[in-house]
PDB file of N, CA and C in Angstrom:
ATOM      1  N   UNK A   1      30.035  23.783 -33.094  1.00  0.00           N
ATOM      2  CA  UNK A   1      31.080  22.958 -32.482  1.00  0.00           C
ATOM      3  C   UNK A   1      30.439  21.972 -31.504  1.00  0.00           C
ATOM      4  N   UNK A   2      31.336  20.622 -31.692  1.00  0.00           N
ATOM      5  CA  UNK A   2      30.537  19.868 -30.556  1.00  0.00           C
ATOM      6  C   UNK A   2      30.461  20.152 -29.513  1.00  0.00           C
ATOM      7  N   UNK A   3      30.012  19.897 -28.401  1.00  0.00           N
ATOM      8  CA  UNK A   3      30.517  20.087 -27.307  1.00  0.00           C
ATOM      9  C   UNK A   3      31.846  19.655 -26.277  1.00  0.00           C
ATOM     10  N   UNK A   4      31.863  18.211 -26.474  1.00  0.00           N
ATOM     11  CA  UNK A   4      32.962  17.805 -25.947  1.00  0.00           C
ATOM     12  C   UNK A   4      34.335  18.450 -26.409  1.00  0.00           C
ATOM     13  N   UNK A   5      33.950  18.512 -27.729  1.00  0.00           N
ATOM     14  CA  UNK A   5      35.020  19.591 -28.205  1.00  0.00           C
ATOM     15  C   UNK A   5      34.983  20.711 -27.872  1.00  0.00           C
ATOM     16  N   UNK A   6      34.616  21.498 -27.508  1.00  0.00           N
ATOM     17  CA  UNK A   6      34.086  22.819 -26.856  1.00  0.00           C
ATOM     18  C   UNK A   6      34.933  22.529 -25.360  1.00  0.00           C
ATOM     19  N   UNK A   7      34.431  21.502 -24.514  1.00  0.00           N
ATOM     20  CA  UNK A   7      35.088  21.339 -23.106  1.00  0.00           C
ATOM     21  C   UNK A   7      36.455  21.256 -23.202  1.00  0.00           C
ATOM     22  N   UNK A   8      36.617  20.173 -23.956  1.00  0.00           N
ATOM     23  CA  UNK A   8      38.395  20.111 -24.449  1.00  0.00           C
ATOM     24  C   UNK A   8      38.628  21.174 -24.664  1.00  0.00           C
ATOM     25  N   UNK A   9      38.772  22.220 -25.858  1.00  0.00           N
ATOM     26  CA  UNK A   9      39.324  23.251 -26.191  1.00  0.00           C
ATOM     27  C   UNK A   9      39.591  24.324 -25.072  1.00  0.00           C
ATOM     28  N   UNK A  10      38.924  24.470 -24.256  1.00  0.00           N
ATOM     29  CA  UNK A  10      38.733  25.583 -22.967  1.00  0.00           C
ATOM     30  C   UNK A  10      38.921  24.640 -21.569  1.00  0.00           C
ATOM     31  N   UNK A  11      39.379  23.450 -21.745  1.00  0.00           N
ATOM     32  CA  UNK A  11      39.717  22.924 -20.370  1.00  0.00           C
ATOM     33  C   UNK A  11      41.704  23.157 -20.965  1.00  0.00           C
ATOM     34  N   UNK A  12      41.982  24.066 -20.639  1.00  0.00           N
ATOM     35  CA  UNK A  12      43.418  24.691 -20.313  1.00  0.00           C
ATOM     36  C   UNK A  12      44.646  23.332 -19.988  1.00  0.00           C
ATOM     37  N   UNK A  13      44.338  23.011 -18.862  1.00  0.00           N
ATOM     38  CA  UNK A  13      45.255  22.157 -18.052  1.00  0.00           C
ATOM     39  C   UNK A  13      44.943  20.596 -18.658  1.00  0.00           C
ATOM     40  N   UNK A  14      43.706  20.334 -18.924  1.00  0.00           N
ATOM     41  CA  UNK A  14      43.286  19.274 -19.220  1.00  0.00           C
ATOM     42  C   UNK A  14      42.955  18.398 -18.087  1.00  0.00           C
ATOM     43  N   UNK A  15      42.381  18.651 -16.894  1.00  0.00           N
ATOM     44  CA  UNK A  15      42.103  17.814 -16.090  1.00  0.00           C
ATOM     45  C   UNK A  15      40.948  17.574 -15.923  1.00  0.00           C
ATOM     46  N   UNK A  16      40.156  17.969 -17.130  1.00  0.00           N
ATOM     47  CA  UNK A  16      38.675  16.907 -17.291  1.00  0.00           C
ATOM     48  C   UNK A  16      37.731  18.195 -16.457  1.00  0.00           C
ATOM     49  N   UNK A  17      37.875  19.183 -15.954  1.00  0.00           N
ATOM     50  CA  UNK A  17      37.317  20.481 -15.910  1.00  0.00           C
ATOM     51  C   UNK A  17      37.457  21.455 -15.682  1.00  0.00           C
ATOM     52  N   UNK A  18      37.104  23.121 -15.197  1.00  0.00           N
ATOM     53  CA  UNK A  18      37.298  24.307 -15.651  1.00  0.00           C
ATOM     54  C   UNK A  18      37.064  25.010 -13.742  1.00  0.00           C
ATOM     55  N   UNK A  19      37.811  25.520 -13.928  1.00  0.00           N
ATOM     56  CA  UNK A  19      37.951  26.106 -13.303  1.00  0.00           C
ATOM     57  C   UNK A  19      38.096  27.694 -13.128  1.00  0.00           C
ATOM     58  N   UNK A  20      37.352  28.526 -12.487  1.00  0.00           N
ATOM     59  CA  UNK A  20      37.043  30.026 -12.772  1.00  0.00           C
ATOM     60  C   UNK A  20      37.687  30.774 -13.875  1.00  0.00           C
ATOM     61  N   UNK A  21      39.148  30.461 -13.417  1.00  0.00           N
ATOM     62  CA  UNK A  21      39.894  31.204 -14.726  1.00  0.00           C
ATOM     63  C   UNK A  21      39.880  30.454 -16.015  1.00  0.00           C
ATOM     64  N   UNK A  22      39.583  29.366 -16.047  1.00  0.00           N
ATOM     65  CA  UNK A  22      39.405  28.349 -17.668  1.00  0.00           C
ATOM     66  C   UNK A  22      38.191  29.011 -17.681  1.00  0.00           C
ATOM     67  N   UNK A  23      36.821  29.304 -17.053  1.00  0.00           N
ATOM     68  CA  UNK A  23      35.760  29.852 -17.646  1.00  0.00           C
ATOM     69  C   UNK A  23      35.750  31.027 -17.737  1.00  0.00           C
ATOM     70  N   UNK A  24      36.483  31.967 -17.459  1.00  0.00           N
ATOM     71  CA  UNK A  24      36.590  33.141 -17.674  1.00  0.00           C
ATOM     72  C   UNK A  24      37.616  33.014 -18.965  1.00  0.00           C
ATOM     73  N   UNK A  25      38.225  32.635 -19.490  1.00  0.00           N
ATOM     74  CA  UNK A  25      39.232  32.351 -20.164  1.00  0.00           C
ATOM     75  C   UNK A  25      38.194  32.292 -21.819  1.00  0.00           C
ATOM     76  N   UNK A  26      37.275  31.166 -21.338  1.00  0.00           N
ATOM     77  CA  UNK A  26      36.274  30.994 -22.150  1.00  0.00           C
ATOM     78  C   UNK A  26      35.152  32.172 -22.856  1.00  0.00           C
ATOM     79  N   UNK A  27      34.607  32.639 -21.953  1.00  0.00           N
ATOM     80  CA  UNK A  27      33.919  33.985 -21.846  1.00  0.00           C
ATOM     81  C   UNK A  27      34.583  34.638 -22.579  1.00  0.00           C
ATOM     82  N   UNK A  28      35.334  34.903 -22.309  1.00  0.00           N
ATOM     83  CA  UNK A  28      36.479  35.947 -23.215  1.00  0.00           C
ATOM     84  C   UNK A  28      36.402  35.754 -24.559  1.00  0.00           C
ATOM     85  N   UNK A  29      37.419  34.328 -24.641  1.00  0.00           N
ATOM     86  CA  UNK A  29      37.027  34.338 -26.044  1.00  0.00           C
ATOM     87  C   UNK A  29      35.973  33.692 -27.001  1.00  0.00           C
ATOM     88  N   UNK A  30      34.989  33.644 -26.374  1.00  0.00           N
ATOM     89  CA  UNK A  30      33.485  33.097 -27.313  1.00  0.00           C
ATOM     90  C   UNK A  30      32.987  34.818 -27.020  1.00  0.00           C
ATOM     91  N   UNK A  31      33.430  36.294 -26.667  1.00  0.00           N
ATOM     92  CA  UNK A  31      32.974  37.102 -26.375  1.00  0.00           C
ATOM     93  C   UNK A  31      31.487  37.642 -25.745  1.00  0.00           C
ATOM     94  N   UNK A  32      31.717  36.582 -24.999  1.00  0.00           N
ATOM     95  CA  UNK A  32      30.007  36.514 -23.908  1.00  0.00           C
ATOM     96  C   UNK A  32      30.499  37.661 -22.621  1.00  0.00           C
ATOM     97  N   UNK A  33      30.209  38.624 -22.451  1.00  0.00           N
ATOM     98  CA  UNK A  33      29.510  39.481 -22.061  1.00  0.00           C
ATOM     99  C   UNK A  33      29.459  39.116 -20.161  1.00  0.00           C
ATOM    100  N   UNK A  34      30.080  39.007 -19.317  1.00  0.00           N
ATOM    101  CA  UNK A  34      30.028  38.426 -18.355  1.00  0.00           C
ATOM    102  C   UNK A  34      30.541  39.663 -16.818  1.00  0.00           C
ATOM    103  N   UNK A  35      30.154  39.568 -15.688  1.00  0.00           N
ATOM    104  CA  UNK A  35      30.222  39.998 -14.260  1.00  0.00           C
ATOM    105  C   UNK A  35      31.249  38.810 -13.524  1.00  0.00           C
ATOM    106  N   UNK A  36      32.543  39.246 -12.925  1.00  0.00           N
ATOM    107  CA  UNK A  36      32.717  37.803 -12.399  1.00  0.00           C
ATOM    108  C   UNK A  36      31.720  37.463 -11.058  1.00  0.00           C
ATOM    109  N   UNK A  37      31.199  38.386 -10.302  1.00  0.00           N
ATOM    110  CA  UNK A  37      29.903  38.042  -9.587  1.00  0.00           C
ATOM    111  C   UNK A  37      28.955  36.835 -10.303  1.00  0.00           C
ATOM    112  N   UNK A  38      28.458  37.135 -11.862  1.00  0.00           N
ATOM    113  CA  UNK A  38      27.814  36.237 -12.212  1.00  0.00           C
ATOM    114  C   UNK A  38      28.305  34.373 -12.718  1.00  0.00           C
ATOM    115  N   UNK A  39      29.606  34.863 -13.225  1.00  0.00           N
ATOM    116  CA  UNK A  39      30.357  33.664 -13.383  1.00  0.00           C
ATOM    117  C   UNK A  39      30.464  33.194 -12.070  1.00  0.00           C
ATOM    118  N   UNK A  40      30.799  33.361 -11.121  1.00  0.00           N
ATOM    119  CA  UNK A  40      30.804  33.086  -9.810  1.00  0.00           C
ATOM    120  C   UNK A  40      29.823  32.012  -9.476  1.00  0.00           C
ATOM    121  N   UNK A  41      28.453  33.095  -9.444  1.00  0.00           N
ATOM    122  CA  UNK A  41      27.029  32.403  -9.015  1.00  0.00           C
ATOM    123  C   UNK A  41      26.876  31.185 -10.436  1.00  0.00           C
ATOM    124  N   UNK A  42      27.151  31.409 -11.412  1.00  0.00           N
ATOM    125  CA  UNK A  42      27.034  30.222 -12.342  1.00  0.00           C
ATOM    126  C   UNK A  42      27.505  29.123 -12.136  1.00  0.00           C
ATOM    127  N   UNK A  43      28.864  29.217 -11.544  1.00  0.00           N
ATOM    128  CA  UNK A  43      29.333  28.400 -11.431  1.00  0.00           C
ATOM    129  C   UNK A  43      29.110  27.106 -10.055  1.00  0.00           C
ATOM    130  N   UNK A  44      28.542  28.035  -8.998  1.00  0.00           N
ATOM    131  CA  UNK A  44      27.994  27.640  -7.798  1.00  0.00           C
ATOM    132  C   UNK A  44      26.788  26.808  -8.397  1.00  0.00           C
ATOM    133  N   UNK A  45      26.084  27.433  -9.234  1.00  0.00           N
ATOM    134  CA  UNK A  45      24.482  26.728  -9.445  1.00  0.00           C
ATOM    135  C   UNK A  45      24.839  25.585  -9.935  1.00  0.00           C
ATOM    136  N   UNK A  46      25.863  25.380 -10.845  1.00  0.00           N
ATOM    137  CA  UNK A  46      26.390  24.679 -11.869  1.00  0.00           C
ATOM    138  C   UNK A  46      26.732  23.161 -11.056  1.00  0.00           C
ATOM    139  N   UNK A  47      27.492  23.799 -10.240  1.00  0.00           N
ATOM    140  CA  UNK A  47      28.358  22.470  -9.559  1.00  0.00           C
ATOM    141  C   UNK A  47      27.852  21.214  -8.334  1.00  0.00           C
ATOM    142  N   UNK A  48      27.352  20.221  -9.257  1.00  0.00           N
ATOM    143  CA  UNK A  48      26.663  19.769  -8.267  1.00  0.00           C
ATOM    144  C   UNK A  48      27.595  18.896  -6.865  1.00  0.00           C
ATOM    145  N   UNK A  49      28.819  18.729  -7.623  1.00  0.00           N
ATOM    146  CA  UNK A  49      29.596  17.958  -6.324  1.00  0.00           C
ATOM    147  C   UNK A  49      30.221  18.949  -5.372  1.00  0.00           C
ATOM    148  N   UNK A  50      30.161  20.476  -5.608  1.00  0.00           N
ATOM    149  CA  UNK A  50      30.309  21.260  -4.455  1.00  0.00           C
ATOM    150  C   UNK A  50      32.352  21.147  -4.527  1.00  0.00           C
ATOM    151  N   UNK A  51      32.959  20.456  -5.445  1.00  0.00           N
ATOM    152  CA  UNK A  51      34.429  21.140  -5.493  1.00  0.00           C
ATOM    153  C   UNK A  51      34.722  22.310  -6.377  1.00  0.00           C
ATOM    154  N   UNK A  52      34.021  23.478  -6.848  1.00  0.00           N
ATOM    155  CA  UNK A  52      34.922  24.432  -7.075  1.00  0.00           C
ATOM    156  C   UNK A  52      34.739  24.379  -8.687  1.00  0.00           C
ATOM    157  N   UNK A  53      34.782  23.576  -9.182  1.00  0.00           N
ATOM    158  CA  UNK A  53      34.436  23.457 -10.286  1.00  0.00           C
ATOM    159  C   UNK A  53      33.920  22.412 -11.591  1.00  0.00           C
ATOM    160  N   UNK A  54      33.325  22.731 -12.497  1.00  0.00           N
ATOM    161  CA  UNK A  54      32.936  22.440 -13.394  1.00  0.00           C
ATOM    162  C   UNK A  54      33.166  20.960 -14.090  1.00  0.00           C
ATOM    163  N   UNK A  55      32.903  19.866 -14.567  1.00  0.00           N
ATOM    164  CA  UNK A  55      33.036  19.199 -14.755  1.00  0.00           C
ATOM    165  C   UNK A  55      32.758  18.690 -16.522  1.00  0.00           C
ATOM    166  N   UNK A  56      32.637  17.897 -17.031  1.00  0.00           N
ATOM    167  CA  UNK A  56      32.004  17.724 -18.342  1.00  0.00           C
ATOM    168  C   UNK A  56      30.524  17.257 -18.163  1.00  0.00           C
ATOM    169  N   UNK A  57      30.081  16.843 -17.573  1.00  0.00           N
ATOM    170  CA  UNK A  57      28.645  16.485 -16.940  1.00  0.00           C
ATOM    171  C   UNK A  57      27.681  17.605 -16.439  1.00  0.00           C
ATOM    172  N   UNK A  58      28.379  18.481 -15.666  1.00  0.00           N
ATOM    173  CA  UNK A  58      27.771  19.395 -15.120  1.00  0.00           C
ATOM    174  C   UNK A  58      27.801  20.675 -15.922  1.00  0.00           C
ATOM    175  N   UNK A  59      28.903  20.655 -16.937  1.00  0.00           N
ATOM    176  CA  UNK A  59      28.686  21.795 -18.267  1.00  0.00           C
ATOM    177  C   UNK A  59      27.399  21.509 -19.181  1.00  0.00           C
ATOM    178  N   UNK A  60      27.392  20.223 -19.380  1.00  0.00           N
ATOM    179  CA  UNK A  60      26.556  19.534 -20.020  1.00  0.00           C
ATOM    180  C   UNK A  60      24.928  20.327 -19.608  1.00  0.00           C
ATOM    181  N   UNK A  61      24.743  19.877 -18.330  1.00  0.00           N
ATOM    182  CA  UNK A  61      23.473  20.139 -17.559  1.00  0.00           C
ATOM    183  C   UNK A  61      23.055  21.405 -17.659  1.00  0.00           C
ATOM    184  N   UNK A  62      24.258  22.781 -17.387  1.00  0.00           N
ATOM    185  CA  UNK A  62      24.332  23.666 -17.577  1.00  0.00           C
ATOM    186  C   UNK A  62      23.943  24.303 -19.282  1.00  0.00           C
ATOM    187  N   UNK A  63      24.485  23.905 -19.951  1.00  0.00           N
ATOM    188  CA  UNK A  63      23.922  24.341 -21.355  1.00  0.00           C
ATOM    189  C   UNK A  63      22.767  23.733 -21.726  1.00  0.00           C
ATOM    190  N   UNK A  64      21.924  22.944 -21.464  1.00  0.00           N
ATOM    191  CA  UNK A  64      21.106  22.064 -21.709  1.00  0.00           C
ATOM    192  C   UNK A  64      19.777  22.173 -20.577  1.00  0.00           C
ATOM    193  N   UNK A  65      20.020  23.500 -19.896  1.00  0.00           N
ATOM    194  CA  UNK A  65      18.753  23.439 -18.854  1.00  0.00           C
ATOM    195  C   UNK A  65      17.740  23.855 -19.842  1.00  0.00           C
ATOM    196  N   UNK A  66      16.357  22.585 -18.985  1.00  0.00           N
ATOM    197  CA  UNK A  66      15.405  22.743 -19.728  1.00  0.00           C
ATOM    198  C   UNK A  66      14.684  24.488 -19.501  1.00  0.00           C
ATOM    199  N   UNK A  67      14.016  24.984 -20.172  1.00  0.00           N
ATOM    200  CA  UNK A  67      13.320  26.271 -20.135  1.00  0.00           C
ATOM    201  C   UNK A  67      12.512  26.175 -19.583  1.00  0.00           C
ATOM    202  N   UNK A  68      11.682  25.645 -19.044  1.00  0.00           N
ATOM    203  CA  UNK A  68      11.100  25.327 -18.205  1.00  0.00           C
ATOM    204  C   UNK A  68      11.142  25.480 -16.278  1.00  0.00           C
ATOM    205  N   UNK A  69      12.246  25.101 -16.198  1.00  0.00           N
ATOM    206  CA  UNK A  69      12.855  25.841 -15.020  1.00  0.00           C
ATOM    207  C   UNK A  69      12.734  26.622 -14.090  1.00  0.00           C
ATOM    208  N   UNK A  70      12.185  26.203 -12.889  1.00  0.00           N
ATOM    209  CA  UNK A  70      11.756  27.299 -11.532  1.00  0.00           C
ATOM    210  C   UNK A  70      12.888  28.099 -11.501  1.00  0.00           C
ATOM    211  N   UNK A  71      13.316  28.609 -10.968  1.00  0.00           N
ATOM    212  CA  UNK A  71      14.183  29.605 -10.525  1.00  0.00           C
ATOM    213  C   UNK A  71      15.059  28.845  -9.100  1.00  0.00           C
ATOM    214  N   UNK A  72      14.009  28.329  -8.165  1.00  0.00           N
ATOM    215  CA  UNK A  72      15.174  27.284  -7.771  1.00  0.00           C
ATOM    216  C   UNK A  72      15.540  25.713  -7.272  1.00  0.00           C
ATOM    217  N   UNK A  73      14.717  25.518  -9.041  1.00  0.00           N
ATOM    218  CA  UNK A  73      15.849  24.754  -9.486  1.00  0.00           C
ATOM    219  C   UNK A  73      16.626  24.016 -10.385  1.00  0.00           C
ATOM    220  N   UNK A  74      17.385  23.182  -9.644  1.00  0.00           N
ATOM    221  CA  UNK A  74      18.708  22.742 -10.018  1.00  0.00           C
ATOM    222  C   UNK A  74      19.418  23.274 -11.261  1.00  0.00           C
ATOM    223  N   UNK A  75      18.359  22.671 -12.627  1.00  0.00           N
ATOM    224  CA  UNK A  75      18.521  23.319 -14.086  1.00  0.00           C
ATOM    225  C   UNK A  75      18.549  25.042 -14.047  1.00  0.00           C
ATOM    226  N   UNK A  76      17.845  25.633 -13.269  1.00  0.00           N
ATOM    227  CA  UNK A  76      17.825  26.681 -13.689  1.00  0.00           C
ATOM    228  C   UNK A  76      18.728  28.174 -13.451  1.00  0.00           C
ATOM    229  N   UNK A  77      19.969  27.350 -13.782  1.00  0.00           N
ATOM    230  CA  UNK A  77      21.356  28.268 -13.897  1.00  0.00           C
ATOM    231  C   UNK A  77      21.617  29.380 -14.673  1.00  0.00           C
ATOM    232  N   UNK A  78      21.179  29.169 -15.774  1.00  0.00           N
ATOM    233  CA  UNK A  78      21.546  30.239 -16.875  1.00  0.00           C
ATOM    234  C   UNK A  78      20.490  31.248 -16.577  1.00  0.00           C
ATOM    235  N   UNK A  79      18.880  31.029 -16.652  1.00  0.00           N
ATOM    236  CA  UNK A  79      18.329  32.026 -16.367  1.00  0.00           C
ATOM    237  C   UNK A  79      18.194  32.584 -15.337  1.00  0.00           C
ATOM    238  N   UNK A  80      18.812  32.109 -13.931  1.00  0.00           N
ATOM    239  CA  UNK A  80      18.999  32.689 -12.907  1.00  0.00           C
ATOM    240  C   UNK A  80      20.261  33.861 -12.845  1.00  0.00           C
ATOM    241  N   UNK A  81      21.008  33.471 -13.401  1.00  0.00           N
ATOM    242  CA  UNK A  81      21.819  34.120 -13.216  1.00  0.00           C
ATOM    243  C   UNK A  81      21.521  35.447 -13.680  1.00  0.00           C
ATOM    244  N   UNK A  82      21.065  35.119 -15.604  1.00  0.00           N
ATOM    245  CA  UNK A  82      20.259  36.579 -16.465  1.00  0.00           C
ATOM    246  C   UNK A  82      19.678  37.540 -15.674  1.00  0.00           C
ATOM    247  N   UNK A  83      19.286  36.832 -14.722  1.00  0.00           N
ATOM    248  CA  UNK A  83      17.771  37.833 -14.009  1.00  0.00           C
ATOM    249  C   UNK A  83      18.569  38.013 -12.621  1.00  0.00           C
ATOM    250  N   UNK A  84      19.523  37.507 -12.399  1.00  0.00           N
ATOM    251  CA  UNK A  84      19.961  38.456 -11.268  1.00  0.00           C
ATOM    252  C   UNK A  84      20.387  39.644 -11.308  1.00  0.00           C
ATOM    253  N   UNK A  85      20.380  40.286 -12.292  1.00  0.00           N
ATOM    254  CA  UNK A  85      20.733  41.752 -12.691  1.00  0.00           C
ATOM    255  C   UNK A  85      22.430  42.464 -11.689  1.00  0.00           C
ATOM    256  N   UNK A  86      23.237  41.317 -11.558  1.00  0.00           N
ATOM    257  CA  UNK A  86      24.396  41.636 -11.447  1.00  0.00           C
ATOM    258  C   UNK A  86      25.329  41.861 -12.369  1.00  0.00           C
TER     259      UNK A  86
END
């Protein structure tokens, strides 16, 4: 699936992004395996304008961190979170 289509489908309200319960909403049903502690911290790493949530830009960044990635930083959301063992 594309992505933008992916954001659309799981942006609920439609206001262009997601918010805890749209990503938990998500989680659910793509059956990913999730802590809301870690959705939490994902979502913190995630957000670079600091409102709360998610954007189409910053999902973007988020699925797309390079592997490469220190631990802290910016990109390195997804595997931070893995290895926080919450």
């Amino acid at each position: 699936m594309d992505i933008a289509k992916m954001f659309k489908l799981f942006d609920a309200n439609g206001d262009g992004t997601f918010d805890q319960t749209e990503f938990e909403a998500a989680f659910t049903v793509l059956e990913i395996d999730f802590k809301v502690s870690q959705l939490r911290r994902l979502i913190e790493l995630s957000d670079k304008n600091s409102d709360g949530k998610i954007d189409f830009n910053e999902f973007h960044d988020m699925l797309y961190a390079p592997d490469h990635a220190e631990p802290d930083d910016d990109f390195a959301v997804i595997s931070e979170v893995d290895s926080d063992g919450e």
